[in-house]
PDB file of N, CA and C in Angstrom:
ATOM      1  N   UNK A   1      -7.638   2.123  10.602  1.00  0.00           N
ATOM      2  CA  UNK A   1      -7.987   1.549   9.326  1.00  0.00           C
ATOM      3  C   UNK A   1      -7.905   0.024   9.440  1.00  0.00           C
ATOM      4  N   UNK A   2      -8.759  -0.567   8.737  1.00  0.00           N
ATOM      5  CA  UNK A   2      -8.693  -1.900   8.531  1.00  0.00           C
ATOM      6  C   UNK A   2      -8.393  -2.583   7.836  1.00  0.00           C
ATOM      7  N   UNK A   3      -7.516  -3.738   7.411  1.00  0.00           N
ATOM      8  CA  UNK A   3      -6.322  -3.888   6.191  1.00  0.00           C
ATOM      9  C   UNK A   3      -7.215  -5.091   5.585  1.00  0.00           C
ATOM     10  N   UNK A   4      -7.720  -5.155   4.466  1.00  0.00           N
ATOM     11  CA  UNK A   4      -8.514  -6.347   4.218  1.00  0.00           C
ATOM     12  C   UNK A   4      -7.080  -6.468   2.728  1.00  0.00           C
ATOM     13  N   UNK A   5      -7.014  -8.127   2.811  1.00  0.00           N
ATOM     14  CA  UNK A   5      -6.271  -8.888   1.875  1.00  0.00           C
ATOM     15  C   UNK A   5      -4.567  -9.052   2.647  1.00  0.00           C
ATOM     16  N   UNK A   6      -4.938  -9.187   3.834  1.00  0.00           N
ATOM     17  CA  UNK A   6      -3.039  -8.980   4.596  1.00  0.00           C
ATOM     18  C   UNK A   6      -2.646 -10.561   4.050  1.00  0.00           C
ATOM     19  N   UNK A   7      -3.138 -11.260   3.234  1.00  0.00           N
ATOM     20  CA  UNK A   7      -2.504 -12.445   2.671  1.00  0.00           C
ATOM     21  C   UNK A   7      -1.585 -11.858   1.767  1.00  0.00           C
ATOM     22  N   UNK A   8      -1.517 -11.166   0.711  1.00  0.00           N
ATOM     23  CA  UNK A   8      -0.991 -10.727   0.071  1.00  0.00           C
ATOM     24  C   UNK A   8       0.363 -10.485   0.643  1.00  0.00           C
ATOM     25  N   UNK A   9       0.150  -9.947   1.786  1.00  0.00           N
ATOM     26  CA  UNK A   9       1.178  -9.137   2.893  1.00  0.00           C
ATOM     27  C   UNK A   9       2.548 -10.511   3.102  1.00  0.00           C
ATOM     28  N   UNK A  10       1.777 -10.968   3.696  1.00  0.00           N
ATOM     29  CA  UNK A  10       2.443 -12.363   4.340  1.00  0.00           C
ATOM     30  C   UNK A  10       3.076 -13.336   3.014  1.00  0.00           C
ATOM     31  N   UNK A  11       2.483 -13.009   1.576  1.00  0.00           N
ATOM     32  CA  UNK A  11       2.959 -13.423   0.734  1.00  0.00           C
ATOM     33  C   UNK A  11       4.345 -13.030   0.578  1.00  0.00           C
ATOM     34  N   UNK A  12       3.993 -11.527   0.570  1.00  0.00           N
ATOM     35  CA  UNK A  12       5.135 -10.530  -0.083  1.00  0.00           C
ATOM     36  C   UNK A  12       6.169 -10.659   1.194  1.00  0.00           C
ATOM     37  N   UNK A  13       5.965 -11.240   2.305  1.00  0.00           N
ATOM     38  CA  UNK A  13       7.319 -11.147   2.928  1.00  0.00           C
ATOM     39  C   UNK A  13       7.724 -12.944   3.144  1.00  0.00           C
ATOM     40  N   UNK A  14       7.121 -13.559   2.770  1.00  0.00           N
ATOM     41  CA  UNK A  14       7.262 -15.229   2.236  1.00  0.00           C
ATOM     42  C   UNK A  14       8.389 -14.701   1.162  1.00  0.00           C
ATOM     43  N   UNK A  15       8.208 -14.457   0.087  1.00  0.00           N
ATOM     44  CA  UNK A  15       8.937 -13.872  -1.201  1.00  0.00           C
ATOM     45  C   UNK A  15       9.924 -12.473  -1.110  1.00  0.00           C
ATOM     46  N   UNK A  16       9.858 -11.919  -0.316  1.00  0.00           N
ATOM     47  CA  UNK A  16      11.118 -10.789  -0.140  1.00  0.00           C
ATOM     48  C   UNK A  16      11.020 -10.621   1.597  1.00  0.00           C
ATOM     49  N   UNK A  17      11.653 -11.999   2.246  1.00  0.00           N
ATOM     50  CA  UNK A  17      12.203 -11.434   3.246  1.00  0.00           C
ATOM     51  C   UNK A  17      12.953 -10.156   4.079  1.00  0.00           C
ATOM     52  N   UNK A  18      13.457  -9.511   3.442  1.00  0.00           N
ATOM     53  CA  UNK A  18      14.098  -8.213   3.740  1.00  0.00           C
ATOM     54  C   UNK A  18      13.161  -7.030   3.676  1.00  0.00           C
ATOM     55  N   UNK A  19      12.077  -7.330   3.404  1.00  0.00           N
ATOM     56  CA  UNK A  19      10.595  -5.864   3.510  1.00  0.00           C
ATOM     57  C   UNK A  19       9.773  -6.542   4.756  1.00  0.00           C
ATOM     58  N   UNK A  20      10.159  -7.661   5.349  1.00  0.00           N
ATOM     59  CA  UNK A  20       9.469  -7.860   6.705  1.00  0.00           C
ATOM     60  C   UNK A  20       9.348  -6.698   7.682  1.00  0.00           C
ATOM     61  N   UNK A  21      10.874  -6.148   7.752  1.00  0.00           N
ATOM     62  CA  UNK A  21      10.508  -4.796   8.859  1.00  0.00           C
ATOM     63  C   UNK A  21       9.070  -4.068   8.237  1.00  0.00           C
ATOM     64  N   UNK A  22       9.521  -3.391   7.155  1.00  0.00           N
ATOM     65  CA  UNK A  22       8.852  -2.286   6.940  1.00  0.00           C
ATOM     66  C   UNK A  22       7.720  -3.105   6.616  1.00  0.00           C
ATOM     67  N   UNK A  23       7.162  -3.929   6.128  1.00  0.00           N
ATOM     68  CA  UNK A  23       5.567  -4.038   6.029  1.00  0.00           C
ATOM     69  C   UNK A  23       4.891  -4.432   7.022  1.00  0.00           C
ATOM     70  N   UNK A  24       6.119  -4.776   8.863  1.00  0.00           N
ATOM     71  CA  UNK A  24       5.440  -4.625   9.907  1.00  0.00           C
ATOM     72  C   UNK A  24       5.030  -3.197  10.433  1.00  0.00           C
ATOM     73  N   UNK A  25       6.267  -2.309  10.364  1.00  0.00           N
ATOM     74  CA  UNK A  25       5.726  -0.973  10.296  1.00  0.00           C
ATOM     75  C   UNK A  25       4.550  -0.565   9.695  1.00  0.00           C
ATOM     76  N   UNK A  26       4.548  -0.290   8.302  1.00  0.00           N
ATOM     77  CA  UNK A  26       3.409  -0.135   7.828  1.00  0.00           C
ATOM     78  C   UNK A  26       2.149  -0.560   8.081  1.00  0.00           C
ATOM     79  N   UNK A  27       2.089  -1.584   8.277  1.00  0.00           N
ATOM     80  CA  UNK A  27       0.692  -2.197   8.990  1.00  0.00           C
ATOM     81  C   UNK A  27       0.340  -1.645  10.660  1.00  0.00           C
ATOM     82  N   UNK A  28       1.179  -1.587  11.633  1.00  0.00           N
ATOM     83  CA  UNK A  28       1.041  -0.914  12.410  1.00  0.00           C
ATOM     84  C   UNK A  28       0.494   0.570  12.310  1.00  0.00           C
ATOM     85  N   UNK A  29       1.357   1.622  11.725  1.00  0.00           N
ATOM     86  CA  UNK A  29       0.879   2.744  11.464  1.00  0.00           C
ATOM     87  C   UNK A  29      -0.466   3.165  10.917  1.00  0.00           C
ATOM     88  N   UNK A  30      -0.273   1.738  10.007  1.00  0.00           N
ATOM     89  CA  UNK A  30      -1.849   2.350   9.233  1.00  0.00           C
ATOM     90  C   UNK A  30      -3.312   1.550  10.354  1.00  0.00           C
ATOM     91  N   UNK A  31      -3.085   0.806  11.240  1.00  0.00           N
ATOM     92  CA  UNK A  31      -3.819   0.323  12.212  1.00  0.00           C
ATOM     93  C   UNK A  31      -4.838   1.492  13.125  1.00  0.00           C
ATOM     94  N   UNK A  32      -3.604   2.332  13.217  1.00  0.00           N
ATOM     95  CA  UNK A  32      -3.183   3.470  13.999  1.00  0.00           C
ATOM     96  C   UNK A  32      -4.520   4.665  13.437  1.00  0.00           C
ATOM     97  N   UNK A  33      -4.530   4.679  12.108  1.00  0.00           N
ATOM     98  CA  UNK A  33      -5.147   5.696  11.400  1.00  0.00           C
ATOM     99  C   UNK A  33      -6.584   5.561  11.387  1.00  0.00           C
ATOM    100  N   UNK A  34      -7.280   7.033  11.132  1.00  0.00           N
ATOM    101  CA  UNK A  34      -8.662   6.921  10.870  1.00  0.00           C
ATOM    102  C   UNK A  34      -8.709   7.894   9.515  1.00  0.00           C
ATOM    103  N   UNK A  35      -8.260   7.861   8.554  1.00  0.00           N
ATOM    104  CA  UNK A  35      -7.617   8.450   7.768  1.00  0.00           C
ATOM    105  C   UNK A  35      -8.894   8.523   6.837  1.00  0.00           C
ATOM    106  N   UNK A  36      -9.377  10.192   6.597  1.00  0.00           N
ATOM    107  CA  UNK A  36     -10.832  11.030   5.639  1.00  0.00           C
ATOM    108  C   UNK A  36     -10.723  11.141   4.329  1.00  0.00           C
ATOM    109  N   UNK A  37      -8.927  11.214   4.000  1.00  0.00           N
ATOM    110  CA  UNK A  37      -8.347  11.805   2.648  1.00  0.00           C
ATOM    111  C   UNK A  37      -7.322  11.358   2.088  1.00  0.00           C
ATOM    112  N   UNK A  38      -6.603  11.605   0.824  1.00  0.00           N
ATOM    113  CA  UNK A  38      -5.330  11.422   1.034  1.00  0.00           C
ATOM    114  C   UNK A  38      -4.440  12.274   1.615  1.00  0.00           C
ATOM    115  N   UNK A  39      -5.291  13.685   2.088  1.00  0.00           N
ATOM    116  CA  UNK A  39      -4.215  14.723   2.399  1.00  0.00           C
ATOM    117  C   UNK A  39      -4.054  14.227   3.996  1.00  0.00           C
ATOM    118  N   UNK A  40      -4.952  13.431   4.444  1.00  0.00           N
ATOM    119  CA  UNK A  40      -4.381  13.012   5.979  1.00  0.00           C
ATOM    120  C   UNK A  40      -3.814  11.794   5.799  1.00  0.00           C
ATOM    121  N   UNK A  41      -3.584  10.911   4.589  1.00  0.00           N
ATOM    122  CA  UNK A  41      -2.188   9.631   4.567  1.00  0.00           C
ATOM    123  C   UNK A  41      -1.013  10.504   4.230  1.00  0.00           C
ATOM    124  N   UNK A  42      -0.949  11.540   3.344  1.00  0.00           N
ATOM    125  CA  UNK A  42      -0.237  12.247   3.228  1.00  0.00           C
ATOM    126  C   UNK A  42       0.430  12.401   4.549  1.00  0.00           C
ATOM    127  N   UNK A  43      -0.479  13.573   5.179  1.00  0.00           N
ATOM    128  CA  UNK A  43       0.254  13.977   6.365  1.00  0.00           C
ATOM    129  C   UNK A  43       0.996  13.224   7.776  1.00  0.00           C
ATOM    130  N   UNK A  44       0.126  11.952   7.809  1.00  0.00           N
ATOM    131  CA  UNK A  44       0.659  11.020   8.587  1.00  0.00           C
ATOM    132  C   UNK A  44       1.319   9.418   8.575  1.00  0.00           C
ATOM    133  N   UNK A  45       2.131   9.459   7.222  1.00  0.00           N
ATOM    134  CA  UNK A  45       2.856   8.229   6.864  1.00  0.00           C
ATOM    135  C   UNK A  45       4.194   8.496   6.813  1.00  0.00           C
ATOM    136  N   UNK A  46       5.049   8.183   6.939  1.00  0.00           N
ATOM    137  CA  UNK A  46       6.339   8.144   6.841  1.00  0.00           C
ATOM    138  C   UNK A  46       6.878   7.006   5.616  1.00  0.00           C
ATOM    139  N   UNK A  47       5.926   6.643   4.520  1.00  0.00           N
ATOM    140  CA  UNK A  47       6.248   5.538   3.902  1.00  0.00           C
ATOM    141  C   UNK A  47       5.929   6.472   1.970  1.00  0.00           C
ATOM    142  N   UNK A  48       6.066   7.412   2.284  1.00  0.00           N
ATOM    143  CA  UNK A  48       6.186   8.298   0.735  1.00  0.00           C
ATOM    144  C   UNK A  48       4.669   8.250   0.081  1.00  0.00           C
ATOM    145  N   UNK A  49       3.697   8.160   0.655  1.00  0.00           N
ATOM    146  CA  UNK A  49       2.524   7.961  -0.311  1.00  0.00           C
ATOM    147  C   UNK A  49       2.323   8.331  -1.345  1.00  0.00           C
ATOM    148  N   UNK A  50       1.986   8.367  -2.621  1.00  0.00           N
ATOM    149  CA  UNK A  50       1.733   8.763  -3.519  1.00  0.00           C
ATOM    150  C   UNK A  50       0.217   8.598  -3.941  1.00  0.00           C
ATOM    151  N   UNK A  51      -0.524   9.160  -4.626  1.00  0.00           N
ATOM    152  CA  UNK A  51      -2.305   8.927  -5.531  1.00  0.00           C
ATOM    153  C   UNK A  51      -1.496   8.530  -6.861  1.00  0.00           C
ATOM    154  N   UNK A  52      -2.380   7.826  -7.736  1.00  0.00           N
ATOM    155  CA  UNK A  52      -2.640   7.584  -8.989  1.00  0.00           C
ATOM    156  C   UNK A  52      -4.211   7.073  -9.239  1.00  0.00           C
ATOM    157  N   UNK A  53      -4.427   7.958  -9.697  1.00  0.00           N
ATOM    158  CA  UNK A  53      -6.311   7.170  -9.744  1.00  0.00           C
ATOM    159  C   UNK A  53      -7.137   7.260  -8.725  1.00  0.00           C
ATOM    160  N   UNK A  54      -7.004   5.933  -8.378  1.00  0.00           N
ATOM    161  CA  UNK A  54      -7.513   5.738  -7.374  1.00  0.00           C
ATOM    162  C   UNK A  54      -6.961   4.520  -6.179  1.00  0.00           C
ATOM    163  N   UNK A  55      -5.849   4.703  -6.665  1.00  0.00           N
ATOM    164  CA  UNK A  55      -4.780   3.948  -5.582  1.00  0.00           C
ATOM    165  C   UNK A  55      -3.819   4.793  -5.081  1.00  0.00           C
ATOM    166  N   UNK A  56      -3.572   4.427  -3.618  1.00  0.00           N
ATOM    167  CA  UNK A  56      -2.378   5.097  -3.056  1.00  0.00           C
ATOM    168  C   UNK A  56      -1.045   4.239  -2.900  1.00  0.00           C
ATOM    169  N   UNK A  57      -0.335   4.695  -3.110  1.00  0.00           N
ATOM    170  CA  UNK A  57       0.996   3.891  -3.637  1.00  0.00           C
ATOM    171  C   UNK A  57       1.989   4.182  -2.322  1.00  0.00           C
ATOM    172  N   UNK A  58       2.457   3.147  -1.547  1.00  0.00           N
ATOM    173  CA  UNK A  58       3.676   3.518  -0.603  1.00  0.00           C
ATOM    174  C   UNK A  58       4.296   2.692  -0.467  1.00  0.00           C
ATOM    175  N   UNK A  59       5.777   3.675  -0.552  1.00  0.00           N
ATOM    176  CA  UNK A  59       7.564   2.674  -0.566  1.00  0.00           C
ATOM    177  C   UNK A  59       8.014   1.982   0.585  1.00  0.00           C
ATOM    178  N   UNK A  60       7.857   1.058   0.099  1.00  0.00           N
ATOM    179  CA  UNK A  60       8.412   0.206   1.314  1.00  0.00           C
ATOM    180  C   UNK A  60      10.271  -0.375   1.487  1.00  0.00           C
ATOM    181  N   UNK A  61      10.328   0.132   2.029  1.00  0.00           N
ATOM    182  CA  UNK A  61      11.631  -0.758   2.408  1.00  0.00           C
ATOM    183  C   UNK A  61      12.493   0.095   1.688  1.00  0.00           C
ATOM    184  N   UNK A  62      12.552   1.361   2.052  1.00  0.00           N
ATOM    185  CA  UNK A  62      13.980   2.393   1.665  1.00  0.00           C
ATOM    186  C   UNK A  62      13.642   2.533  -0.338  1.00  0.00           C
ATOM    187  N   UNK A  63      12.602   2.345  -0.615  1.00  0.00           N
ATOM    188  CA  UNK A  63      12.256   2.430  -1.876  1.00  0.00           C
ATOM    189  C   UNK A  63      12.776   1.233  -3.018  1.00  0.00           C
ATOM    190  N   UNK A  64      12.822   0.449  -2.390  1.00  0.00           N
ATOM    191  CA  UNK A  64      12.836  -1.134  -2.763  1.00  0.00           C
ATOM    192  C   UNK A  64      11.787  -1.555  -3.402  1.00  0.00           C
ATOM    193  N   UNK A  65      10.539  -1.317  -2.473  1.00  0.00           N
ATOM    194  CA  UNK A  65       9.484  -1.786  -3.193  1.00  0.00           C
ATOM    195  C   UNK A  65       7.625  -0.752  -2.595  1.00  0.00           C
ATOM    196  N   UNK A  66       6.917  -1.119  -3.873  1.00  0.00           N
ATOM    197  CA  UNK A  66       5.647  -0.446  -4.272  1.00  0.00           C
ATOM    198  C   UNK A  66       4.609  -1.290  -3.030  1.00  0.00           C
ATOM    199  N   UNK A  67       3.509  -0.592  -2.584  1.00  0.00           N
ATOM    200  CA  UNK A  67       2.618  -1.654  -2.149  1.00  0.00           C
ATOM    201  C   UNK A  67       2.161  -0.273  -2.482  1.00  0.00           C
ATOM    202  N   UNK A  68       0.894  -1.102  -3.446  1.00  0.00           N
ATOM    203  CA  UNK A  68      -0.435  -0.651  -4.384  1.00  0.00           C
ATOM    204  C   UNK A  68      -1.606  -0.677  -3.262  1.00  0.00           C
ATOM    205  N   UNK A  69      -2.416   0.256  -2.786  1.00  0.00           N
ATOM    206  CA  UNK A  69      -3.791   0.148  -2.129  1.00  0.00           C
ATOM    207  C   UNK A  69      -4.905   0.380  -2.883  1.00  0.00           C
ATOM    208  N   UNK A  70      -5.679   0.393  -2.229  1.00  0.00           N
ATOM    209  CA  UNK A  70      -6.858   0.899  -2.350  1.00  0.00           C
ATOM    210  C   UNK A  70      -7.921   1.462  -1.303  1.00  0.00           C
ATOM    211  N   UNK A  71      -8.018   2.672  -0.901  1.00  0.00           N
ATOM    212  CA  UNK A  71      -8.762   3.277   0.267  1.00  0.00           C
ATOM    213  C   UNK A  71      -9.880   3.851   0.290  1.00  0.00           C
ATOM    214  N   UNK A  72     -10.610   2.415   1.105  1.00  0.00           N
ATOM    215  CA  UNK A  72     -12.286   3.348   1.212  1.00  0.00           C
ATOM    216  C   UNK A  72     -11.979   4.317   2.348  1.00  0.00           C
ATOM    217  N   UNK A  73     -11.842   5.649   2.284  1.00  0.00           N
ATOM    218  CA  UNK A  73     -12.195   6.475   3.354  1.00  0.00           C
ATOM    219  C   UNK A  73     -13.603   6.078   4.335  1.00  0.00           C
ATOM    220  N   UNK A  74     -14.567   6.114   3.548  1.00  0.00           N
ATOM    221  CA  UNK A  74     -16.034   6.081   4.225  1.00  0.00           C
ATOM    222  C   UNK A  74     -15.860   5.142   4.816  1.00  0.00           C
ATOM    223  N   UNK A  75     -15.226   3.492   4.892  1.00  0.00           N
ATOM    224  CA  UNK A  75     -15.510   2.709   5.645  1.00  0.00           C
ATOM    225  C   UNK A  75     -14.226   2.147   6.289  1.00  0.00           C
ATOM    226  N   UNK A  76     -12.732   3.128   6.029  1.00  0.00           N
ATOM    227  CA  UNK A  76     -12.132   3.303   7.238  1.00  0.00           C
ATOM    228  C   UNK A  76     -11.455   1.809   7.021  1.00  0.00           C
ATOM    229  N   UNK A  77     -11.117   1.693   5.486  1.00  0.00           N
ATOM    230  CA  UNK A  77     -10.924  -0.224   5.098  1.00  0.00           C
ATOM    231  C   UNK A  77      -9.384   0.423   4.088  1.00  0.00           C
ATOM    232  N   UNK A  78      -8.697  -0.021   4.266  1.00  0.00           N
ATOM    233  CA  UNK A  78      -7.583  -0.116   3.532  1.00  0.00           C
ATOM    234  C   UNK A  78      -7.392  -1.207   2.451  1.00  0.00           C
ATOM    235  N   UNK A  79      -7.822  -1.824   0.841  1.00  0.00           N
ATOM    236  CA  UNK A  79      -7.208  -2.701   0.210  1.00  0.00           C
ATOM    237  C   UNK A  79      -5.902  -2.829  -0.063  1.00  0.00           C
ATOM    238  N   UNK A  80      -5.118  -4.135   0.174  1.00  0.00           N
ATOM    239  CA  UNK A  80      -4.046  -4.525  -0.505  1.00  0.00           C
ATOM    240  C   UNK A  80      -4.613  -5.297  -2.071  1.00  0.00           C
ATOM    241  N   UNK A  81      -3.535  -4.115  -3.089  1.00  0.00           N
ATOM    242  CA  UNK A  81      -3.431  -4.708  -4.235  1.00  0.00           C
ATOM    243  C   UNK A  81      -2.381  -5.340  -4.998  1.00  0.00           C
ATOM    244  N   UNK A  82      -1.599  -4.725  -4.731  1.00  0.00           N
ATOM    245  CA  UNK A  82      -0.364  -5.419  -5.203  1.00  0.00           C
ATOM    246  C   UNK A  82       0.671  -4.979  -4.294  1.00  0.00           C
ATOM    247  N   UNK A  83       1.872  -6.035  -4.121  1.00  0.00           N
ATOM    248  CA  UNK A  83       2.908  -5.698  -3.455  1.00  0.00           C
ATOM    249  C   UNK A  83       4.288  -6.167  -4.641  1.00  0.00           C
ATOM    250  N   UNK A  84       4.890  -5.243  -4.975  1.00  0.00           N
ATOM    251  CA  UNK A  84       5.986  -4.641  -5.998  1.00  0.00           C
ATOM    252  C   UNK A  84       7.300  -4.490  -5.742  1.00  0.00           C
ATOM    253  N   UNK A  85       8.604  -5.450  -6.766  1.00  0.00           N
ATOM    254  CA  UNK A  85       9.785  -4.516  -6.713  1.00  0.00           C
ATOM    255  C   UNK A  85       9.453  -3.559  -7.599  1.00  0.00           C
ATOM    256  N   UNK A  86      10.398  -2.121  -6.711  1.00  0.00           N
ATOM    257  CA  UNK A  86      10.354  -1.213  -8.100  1.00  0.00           C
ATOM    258  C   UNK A  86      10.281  -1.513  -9.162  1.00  0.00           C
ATOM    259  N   UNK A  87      11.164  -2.623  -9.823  1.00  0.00           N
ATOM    260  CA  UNK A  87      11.589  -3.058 -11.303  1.00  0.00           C
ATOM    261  C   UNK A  87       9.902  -3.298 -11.714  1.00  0.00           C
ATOM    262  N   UNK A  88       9.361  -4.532 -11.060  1.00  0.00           N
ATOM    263  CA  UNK A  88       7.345  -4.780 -11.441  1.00  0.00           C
ATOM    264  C   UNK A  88       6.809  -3.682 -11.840  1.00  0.00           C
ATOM    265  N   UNK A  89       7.057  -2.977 -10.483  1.00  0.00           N
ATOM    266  CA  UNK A  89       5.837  -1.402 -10.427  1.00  0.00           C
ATOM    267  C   UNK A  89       6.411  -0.594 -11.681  1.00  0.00           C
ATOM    268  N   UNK A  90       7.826  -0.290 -12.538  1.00  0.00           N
ATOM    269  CA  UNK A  90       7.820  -0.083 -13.139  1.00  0.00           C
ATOM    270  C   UNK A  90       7.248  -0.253 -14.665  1.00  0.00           C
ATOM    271  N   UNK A  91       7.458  -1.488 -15.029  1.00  0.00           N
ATOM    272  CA  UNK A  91       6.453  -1.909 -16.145  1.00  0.00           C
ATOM    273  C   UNK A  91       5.375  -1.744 -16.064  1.00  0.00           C
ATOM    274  N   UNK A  92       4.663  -1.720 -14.607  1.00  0.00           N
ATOM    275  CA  UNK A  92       3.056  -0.809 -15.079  1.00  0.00           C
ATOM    276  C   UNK A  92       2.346  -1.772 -15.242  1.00  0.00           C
ATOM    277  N   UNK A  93       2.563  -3.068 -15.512  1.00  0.00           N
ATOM    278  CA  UNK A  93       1.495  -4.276 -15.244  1.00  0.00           C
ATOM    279  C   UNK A  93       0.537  -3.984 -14.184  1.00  0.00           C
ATOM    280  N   UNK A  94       0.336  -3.447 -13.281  1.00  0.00           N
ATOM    281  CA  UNK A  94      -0.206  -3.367 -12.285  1.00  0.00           C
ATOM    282  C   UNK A  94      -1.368  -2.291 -12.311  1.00  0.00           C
ATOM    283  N   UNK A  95      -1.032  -1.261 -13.809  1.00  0.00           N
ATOM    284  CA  UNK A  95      -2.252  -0.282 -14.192  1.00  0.00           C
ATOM    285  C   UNK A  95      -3.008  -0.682 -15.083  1.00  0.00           C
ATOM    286  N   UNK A  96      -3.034  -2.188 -14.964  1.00  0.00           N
ATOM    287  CA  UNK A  96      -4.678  -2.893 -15.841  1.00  0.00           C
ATOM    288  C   UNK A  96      -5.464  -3.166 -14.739  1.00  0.00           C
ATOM    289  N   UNK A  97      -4.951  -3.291 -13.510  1.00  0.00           N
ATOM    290  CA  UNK A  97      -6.342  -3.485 -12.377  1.00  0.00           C
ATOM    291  C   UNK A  97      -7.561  -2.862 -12.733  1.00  0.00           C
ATOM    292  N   UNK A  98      -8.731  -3.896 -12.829  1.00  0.00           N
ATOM    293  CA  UNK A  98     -10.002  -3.118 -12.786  1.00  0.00           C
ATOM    294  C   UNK A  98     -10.394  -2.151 -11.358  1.00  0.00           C
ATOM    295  N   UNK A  99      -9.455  -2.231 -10.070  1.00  0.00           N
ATOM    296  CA  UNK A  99      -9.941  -1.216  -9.187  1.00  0.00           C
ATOM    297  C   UNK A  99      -9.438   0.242  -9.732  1.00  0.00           C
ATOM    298  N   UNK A 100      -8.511   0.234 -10.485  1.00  0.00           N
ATOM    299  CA  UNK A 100      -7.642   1.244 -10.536  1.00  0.00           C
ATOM    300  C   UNK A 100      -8.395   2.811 -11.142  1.00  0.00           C
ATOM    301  N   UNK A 101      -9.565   2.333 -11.905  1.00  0.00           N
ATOM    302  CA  UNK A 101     -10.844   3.404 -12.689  1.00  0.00           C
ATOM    303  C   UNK A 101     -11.718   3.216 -12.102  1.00  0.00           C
ATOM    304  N   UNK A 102     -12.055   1.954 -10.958  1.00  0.00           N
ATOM    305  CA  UNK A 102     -13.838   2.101 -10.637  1.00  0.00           C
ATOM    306  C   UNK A 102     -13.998   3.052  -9.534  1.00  0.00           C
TER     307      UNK A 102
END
């Protein structure tokens, strides 16, 4: 898969040093993938995926924090949308994205 917006990435570990491991992991793994569905992020993440909509949601950093995607299967492209403490991802600010219905 191909990670388009890894600024975001480099933001989120500018601003929460301590999710550096895991959002190097994560980016690795998902490098790794050629991923058709969610039932194959499902099956091959170790980072809790979750669906809502049309974003896949995975915990980073021992469930510290949200990183919001967005996955074109067909073109094998991973979006970064938001990167989240739980406390953010809780308020739900993050379910006015216009990707979140298109």
């Amino acid at each position: 898969m191909r990670i388009v917006t890894q600024k975001r990435l480099k933001q989120a570990i500018e601003k929460h040093s301590d999710a550096e491991p895991s959002i190097k992991a994560w980016k690795k793994l998902v490098k790794q993938q050629g991923w058709n569905s969610f039932a194959d992020v499902k099956a091959t993440s170790l980072f809790a995926p979750d669906k809502f909509k049309n974003f896949v949601i995975f915990d980073i950093g021992g469930n510290k924090y949200r990183l919001i995607t967005y996955i074109d299967y067909e073109r094998k492209t991973i979006f970064i949308r938001w990167f989240l403490t739980h406390a953010e991802y809780d308020k739900g600010k993050w379910k006015n994205d216009e990707w979140l219905n298109s």
